[in-house]
C-alpha atoms as a PDB file:
ATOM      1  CA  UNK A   1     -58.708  29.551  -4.111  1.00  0.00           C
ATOM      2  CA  UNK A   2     -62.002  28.144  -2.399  1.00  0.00           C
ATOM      3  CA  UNK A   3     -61.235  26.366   1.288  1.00  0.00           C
ATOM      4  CA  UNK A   4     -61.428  22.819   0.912  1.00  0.00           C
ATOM      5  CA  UNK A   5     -64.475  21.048   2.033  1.00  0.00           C
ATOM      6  CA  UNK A   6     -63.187  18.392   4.213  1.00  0.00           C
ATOM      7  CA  UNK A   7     -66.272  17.410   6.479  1.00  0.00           C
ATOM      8  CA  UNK A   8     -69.729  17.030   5.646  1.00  0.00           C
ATOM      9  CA  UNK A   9     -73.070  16.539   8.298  1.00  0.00           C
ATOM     10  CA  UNK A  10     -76.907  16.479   7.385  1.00  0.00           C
ATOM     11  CA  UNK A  11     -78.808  16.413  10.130  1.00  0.00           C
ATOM     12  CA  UNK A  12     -81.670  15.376   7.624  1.00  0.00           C
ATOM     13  CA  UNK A  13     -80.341  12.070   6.214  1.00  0.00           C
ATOM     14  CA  UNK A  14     -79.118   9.027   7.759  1.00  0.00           C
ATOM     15  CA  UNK A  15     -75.435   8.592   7.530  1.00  0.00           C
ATOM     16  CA  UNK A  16     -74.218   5.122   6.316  1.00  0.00           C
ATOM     17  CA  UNK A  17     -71.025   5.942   6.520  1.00  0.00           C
ATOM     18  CA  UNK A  18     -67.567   7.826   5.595  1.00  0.00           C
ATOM     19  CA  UNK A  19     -64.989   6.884   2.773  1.00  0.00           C
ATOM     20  CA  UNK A  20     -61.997   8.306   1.897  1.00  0.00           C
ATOM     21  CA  UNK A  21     -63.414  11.082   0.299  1.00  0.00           C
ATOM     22  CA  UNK A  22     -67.311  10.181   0.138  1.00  0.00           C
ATOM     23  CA  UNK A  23     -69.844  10.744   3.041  1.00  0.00           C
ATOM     24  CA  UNK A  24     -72.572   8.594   2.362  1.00  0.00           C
ATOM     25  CA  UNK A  25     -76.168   9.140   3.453  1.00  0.00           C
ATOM     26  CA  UNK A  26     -79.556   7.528   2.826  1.00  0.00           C
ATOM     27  CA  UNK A  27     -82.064   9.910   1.832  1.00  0.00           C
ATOM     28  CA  UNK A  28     -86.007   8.450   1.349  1.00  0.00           C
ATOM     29  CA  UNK A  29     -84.876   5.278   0.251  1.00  0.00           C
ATOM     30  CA  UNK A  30     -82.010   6.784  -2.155  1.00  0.00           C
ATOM     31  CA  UNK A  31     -78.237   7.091  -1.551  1.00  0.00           C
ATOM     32  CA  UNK A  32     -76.412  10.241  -1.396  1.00  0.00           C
ATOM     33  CA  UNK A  33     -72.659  10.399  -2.469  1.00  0.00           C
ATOM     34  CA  UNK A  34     -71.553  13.230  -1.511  1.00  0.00           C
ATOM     35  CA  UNK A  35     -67.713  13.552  -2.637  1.00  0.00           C
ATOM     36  CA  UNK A  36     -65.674  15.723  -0.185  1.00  0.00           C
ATOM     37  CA  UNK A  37     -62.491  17.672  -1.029  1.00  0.00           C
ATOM     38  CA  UNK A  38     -60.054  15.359   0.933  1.00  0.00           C
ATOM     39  CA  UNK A  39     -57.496  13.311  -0.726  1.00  0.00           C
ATOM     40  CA  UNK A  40     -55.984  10.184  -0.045  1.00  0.00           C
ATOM     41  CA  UNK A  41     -52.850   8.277  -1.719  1.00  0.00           C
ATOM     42  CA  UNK A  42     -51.006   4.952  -0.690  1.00  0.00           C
ATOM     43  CA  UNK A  43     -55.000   4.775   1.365  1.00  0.00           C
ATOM     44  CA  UNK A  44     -54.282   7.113   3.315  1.00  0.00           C
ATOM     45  CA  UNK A  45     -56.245  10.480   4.052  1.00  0.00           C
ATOM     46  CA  UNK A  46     -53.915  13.691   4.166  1.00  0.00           C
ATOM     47  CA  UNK A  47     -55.126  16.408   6.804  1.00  0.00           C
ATOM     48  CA  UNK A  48     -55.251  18.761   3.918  1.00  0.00           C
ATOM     49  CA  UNK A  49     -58.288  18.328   0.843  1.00  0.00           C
ATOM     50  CA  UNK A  50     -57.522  19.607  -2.671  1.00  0.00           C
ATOM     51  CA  UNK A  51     -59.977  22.579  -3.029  1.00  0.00           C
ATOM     52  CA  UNK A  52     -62.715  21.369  -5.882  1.00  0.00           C
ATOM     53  CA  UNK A  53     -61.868  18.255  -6.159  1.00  0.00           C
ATOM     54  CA  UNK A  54     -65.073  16.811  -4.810  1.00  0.00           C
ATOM     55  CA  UNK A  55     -66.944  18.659  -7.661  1.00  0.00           C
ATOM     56  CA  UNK A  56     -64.565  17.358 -10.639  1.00  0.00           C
ATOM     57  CA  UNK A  57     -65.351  13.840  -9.359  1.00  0.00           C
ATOM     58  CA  UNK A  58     -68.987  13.983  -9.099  1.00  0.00           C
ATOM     59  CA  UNK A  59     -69.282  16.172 -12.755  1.00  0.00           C
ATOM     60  CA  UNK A  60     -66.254  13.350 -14.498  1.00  0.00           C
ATOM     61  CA  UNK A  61     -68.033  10.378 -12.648  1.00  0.00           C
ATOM     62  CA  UNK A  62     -72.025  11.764 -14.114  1.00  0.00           C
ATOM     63  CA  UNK A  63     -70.106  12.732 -17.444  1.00  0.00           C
ATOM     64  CA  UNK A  64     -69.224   8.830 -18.089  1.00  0.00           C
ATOM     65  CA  UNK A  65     -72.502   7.295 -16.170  1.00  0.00           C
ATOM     66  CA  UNK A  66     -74.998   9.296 -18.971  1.00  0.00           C
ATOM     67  CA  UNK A  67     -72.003   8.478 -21.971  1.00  0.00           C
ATOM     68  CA  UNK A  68     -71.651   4.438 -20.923  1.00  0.00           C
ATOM     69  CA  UNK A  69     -75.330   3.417 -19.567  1.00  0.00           C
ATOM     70  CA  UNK A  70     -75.917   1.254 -23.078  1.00  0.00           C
ATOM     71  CA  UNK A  71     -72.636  -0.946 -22.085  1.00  0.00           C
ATOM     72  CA  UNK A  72     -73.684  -1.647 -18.306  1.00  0.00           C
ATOM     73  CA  UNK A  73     -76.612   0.345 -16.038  1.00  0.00           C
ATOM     74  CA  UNK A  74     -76.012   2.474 -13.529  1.00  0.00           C
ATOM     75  CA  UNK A  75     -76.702   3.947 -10.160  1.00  0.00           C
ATOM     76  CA  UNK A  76     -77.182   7.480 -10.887  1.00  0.00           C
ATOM     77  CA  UNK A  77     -80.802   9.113 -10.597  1.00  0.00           C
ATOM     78  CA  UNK A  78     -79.580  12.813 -10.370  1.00  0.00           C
ATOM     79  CA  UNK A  79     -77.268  15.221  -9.964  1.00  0.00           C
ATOM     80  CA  UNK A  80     -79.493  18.456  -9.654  1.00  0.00           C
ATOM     81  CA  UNK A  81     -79.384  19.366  -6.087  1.00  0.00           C
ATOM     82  CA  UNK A  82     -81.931  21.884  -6.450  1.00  0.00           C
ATOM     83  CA  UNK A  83     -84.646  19.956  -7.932  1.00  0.00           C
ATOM     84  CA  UNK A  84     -84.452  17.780  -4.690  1.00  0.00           C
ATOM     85  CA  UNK A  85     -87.882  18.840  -2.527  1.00  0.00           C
ATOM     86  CA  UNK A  86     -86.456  16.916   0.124  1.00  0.00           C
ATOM     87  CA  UNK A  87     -82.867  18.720   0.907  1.00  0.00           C
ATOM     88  CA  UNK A  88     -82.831  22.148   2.507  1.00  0.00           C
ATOM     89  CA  UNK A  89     -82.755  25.445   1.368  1.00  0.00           C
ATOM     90  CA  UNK A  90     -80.193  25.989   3.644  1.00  0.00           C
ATOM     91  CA  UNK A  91     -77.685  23.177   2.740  1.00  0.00           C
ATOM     92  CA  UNK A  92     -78.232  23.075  -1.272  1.00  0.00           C
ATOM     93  CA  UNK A  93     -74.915  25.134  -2.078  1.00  0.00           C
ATOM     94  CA  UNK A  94     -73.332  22.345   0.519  1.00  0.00           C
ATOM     95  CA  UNK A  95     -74.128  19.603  -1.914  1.00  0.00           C
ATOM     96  CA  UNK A  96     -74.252  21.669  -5.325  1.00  0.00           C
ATOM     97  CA  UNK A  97     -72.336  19.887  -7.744  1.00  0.00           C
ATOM     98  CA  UNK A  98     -71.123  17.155  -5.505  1.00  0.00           C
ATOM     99  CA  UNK A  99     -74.001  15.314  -4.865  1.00  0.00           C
ATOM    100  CA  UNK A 100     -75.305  12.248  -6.968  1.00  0.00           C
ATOM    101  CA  UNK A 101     -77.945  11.026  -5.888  1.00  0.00           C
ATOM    102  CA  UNK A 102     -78.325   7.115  -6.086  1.00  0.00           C
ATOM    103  CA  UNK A 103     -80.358   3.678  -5.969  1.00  0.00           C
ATOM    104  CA  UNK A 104     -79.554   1.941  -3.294  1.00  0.00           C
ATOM    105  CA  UNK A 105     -78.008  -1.425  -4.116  1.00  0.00           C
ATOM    106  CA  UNK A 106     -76.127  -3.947  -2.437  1.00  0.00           C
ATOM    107  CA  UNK A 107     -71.943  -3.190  -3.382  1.00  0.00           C
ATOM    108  CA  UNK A 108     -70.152  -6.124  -4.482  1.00  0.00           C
ATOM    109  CA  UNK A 109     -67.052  -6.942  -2.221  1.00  0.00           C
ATOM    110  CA  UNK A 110     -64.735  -6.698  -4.638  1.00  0.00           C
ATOM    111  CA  UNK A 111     -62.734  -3.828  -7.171  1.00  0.00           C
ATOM    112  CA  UNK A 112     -62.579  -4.710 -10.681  1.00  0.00           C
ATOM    113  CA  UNK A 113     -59.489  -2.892 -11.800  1.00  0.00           C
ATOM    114  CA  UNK A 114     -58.550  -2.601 -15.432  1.00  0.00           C
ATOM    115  CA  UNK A 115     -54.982  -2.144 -16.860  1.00  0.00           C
ATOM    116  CA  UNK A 116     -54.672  -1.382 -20.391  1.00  0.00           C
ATOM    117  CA  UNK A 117     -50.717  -0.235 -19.667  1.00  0.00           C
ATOM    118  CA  UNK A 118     -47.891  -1.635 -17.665  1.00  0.00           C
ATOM    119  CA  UNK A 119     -47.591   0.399 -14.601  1.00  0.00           C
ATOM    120  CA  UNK A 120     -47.819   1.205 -11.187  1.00  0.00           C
ATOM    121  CA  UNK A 121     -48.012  -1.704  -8.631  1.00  0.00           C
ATOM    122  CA  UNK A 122     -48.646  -4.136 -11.837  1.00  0.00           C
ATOM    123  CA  UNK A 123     -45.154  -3.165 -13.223  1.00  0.00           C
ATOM    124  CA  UNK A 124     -43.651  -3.742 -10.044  1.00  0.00           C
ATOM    125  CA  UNK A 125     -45.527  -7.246  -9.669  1.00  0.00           C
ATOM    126  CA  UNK A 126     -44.594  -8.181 -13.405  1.00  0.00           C
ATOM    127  CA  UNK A 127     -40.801  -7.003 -12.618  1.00  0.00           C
ATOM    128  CA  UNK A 128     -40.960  -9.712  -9.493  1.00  0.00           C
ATOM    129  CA  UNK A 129     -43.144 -12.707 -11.068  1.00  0.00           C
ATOM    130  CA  UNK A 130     -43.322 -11.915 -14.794  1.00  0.00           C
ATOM    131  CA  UNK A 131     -47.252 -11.362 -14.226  1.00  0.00           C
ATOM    132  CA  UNK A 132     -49.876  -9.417 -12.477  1.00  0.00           C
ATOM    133  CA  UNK A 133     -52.221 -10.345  -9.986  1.00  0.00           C
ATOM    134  CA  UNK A 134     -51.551 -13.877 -11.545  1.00  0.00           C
ATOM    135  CA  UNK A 135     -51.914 -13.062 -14.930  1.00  0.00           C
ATOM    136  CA  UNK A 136     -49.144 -14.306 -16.768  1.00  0.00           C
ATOM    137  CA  UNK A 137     -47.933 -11.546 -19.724  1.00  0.00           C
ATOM    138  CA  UNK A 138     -44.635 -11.756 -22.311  1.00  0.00           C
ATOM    139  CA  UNK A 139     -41.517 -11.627 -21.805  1.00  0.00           C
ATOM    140  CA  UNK A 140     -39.794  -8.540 -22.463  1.00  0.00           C
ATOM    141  CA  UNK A 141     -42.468  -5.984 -21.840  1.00  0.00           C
ATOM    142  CA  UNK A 142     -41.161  -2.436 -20.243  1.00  0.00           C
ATOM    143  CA  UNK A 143     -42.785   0.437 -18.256  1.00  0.00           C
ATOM    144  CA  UNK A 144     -45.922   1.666 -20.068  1.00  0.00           C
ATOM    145  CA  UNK A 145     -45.723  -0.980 -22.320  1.00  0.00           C
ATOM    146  CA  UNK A 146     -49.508  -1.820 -23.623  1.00  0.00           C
ATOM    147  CA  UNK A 147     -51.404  -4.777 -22.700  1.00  0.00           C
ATOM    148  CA  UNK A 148     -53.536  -6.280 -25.787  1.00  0.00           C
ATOM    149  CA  UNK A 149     -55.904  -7.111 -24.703  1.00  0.00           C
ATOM    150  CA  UNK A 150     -56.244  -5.363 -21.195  1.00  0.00           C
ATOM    151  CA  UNK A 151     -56.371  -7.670 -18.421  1.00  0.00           C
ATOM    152  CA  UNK A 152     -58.805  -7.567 -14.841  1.00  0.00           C
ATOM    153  CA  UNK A 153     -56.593  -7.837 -11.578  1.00  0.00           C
ATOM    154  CA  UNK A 154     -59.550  -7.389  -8.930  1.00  0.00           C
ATOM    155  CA  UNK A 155     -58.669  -6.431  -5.569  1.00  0.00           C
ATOM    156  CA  UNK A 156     -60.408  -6.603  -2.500  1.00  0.00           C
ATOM    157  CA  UNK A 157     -62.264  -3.674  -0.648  1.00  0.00           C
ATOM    158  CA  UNK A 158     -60.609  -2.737   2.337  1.00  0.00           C
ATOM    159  CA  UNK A 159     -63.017  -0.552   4.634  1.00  0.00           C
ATOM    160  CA  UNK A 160     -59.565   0.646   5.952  1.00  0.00           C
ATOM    161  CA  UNK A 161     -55.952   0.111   5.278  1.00  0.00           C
ATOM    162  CA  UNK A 162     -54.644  -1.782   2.056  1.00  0.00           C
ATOM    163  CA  UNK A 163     -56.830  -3.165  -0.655  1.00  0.00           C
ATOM    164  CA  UNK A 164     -55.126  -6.736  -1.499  1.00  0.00           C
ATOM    165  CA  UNK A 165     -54.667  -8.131  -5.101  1.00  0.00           C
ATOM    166  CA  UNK A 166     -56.970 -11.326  -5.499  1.00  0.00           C
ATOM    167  CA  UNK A 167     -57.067 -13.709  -8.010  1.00  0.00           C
ATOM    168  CA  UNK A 168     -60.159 -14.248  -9.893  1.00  0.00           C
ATOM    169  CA  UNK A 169     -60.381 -17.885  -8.621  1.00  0.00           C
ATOM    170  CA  UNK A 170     -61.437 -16.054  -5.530  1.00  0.00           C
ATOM    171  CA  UNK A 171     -63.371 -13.206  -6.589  1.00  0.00           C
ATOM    172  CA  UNK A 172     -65.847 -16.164  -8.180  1.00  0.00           C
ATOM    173  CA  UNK A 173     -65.858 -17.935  -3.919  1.00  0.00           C
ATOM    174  CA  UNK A 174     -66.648 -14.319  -3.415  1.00  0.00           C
ATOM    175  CA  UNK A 175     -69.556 -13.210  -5.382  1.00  0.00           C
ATOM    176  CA  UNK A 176     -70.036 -16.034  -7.533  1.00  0.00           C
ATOM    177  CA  UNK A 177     -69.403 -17.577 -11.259  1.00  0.00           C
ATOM    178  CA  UNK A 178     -72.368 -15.429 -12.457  1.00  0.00           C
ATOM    179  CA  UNK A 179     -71.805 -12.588 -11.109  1.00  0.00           C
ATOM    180  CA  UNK A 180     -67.927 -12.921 -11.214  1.00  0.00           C
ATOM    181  CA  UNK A 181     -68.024 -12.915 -14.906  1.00  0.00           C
ATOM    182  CA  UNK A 182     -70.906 -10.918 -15.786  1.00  0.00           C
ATOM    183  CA  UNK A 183     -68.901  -8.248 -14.224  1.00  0.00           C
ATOM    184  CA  UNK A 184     -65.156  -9.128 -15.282  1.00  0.00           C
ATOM    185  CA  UNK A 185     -67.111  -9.000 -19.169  1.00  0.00           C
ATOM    186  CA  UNK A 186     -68.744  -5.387 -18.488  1.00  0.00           C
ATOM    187  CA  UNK A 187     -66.020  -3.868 -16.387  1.00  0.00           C
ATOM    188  CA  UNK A 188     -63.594  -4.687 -19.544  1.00  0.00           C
ATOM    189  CA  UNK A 189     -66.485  -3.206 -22.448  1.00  0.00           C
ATOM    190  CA  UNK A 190     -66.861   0.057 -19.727  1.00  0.00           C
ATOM    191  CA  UNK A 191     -62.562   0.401 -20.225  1.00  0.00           C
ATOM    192  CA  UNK A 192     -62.561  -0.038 -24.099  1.00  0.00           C
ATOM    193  CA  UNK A 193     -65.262   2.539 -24.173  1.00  0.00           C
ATOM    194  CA  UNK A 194     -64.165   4.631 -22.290  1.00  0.00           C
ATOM    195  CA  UNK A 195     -60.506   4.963 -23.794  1.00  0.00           C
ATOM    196  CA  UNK A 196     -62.004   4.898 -27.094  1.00  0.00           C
ATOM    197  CA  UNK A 197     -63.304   8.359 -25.991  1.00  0.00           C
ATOM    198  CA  UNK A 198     -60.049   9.569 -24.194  1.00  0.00           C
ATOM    199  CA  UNK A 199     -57.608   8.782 -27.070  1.00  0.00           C
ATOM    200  CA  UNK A 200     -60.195  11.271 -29.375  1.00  0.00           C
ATOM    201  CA  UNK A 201     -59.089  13.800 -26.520  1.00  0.00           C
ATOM    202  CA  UNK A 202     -55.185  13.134 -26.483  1.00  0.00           C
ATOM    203  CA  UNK A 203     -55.234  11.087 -23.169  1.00  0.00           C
ATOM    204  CA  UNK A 204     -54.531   7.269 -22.458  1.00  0.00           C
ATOM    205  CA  UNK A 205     -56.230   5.778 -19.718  1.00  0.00           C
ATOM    206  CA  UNK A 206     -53.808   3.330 -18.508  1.00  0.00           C
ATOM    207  CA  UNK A 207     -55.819   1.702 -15.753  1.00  0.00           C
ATOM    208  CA  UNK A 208     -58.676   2.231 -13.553  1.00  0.00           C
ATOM    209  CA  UNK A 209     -61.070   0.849 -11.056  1.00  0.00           C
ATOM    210  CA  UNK A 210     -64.612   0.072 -11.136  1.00  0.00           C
ATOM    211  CA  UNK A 211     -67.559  -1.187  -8.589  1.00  0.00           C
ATOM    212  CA  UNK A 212     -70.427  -2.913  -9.184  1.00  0.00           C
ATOM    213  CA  UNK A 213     -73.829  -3.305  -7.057  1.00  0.00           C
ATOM    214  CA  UNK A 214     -76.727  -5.726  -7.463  1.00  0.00           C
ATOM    215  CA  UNK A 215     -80.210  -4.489  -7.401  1.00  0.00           C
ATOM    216  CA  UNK A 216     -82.967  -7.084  -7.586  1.00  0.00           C
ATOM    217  CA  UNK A 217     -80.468  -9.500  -9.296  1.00  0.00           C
ATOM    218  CA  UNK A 218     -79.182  -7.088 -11.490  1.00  0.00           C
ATOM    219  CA  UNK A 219     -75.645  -5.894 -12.226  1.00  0.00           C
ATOM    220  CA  UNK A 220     -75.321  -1.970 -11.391  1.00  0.00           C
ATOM    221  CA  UNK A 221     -71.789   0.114 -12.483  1.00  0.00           C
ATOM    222  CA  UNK A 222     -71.637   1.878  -8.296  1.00  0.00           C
ATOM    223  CA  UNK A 223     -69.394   4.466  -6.754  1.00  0.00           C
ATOM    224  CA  UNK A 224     -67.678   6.808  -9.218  1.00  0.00           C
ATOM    225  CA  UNK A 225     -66.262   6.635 -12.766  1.00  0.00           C
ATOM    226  CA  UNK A 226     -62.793   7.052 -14.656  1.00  0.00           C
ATOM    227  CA  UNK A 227     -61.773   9.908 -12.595  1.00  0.00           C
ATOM    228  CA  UNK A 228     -58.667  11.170 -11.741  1.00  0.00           C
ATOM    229  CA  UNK A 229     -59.175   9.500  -8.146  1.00  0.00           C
ATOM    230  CA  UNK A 230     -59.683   5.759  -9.718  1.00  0.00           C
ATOM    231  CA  UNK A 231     -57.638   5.714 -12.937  1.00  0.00           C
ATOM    232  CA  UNK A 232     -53.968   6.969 -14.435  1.00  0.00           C
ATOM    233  CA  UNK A 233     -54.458   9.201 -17.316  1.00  0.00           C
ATOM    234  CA  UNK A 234     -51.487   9.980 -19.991  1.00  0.00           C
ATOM    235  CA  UNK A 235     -50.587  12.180 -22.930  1.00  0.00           C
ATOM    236  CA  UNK A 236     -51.381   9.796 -25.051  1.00  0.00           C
ATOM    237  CA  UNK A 237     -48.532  11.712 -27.247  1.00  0.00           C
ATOM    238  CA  UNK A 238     -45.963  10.816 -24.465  1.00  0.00           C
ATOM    239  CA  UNK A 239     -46.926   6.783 -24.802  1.00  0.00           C
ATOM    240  CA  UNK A 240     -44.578   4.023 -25.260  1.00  0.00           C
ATOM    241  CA  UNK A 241     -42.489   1.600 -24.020  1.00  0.00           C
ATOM    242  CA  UNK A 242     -40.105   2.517 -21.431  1.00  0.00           C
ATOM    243  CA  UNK A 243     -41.344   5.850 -21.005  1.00  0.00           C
ATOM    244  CA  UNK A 244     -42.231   7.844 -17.760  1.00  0.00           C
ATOM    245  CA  UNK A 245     -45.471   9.761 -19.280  1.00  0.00           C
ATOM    246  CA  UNK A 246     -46.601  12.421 -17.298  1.00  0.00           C
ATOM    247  CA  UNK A 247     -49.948  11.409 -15.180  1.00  0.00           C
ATOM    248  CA  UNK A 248     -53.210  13.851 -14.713  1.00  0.00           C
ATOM    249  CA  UNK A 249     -54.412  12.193 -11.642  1.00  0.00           C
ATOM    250  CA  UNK A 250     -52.760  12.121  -8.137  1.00  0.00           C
ATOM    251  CA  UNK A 251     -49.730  10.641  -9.178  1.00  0.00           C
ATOM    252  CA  UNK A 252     -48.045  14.238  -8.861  1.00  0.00           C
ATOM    253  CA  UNK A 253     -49.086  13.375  -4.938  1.00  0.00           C
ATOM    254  CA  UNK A 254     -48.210  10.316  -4.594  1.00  0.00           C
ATOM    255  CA  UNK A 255     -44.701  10.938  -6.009  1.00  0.00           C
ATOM    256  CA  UNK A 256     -44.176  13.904  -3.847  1.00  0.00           C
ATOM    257  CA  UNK A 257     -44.982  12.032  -0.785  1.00  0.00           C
ATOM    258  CA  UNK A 258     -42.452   8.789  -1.779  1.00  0.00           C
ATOM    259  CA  UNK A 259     -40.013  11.891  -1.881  1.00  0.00           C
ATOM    260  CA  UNK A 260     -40.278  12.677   1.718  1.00  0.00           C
ATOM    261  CA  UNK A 261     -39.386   9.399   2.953  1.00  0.00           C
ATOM    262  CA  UNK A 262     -43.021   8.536   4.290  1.00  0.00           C
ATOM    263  CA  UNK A 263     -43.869   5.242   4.878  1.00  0.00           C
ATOM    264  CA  UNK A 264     -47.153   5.491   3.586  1.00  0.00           C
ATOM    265  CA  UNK A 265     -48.696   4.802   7.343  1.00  0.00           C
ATOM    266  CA  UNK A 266     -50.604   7.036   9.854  1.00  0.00           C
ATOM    267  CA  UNK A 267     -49.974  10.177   9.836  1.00  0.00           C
ATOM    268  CA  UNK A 268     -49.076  11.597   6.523  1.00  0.00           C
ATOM    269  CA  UNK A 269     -46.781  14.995   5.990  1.00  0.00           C
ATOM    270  CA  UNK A 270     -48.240  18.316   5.799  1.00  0.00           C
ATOM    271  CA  UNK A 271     -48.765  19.041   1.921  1.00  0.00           C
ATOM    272  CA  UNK A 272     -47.135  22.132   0.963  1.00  0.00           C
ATOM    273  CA  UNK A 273     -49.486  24.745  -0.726  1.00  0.00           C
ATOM    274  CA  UNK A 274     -47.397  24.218  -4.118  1.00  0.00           C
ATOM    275  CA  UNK A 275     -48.389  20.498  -4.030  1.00  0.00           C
ATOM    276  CA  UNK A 276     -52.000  21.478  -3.068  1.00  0.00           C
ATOM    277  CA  UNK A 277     -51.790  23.598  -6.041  1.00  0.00           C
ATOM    278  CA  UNK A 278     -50.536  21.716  -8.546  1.00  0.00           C
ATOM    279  CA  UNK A 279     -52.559  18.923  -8.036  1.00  0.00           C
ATOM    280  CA  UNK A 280     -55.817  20.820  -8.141  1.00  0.00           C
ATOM    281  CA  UNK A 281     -54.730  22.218 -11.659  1.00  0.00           C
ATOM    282  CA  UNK A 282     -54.253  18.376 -12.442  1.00  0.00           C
ATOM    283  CA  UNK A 283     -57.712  17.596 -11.526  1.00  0.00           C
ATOM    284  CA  UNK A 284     -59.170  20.676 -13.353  1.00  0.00           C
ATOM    285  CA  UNK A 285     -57.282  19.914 -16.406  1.00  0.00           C
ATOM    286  CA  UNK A 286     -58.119  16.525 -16.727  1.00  0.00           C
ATOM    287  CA  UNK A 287     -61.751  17.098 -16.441  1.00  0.00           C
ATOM    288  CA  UNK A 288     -61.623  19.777 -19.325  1.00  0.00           C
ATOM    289  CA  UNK A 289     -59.748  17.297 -21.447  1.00  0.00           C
ATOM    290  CA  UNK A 290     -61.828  14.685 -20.777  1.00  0.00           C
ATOM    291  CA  UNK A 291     -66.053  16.360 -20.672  1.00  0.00           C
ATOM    292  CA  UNK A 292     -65.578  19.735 -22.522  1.00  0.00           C
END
């Protein structure tokens, strides 16, 4: 298997900065994402990356930019490396397939997360409280349980550490009423449209984050899209209430971690090569499911 690419420097751009898995550069007047192989869980970044991860992000997140533009625009200008005059001979099989290149826009402060299905940290909230980021839901419901219709519980964006659960009350002090539901309305049409599509290819997506930019006043879909790094997919054959489906995405990760006793703070375990493994196959398999 290819070595991970865990570190990326281009002494011809100007770095903005680093994500968890994204080194970000400005490139005449465009923004390069450039998605690394590293991997984080409970937002934390292992030592180890997942060899081709970065790839199966950047190909998932262009494959749902070009197949949703007509529900909300985008940020994506390209994803062909070697069409770029600009980027060196010498570092084009760096970026190959990893690279989008972007307008710049300014990032709203805020994820819009989608849950179509009961699960995760919103199952343990509606266990507590009976809802979810303060969204009140029936009585009764169990694990994987279906929400109709699927509900928005935005969180905030943390440059490090723990995004926070907000309420909606204050994601409109944040951005504004405008903007606040201008993008609550297109980050729910992006989910419905985009598990329309999954179910035809046997997978549920039971929730999943999206970002939005505004350039010149206008509402941009940002960062990446419905990939296994921002959403829980499911055999949607292994669906219903009270089940444990099995998840293509890094929930294979995550669980193995919570198995070691971590605490989910600085510094993480050493991932064993089976766990490196396995959760590269995930990635892989998801994508083929998903864009083939």
């Amino acid at each position: 298997m290819n070595t991970p690419v865990l570190t990326i420097d281009l002494p011809f751009g100007k770095r903005l900065g680093r994500g968890k898995v994204r080194e970000i550069y400005e490139l005449n007047g465009d923004l390069l994402l450039i998605a690394s192989d590293r991997v984080s869980a409970f937002d934390v970044v292992m030592r180890e990356g997942i060899p081709g991860k970065g790839r199966i992000l950047t190909e998932t997140s262009a494959f749902w930019f070009a197949r949703l533009r007509e529900v909300v625009p985008n940020h994506l200008l390209s994803t062909d490396v070697d069409a770029w005059s600009d980027v060196p001979a010498s570092h084009k099989q760096l970026l190959r397939g990893r690279t989008m290149r972007c307008r710049r826009c300014q990032p709203l402060p805020v994820e819009w997360v989608v849950r179509g299905f009961l699960t995760g940290s919103g199952w343990q909230d509606y266990q507590r409280t009976g809802a979810v980021s303060g969204v009140v839901l029936p009585q009764g419901l169990q694990h994987a349980s279906e929400l109709d219709p699927p509900i928005l519980t935005p969180s905030t964006k943390a440059a490090s550490g723990h995004d926070e659960p907000i309420s909606f009350a204050q994601v409109v002090e944040l951005v504004g009423a405008s903007v606040a539901h201008e993008a609550r309305a297109a980050a729910l049409a992006l989910y419905q449209r985009g598990r329309a599509h999954a179910r035809t290819r046997g997978i549920v997506i039971a929730d999943t984050k999206f970002e939005f930019g505004l350039l010149d006043g206008k509402l941009l879909l940002i960062d990446e899209c419905m990939t296994p790094d921002s959403s829980r997919f499911w055999p949607a054959d292994e669906v219903r209430p009270g089940g444990q489906p099995t998840s293509f995405d890094k929930q294979y990760l995550r669980n193995w971690l919570l198995s070691t006793g971590w605490n989910k703070t600085p510094p993480p375990p050493a991932l064993p090569a089976e766990v490196i493994d396995t959760t590269a196959a995930t990635y892989a398999r998801i994508q083929q499911l998903l864009t083939a």
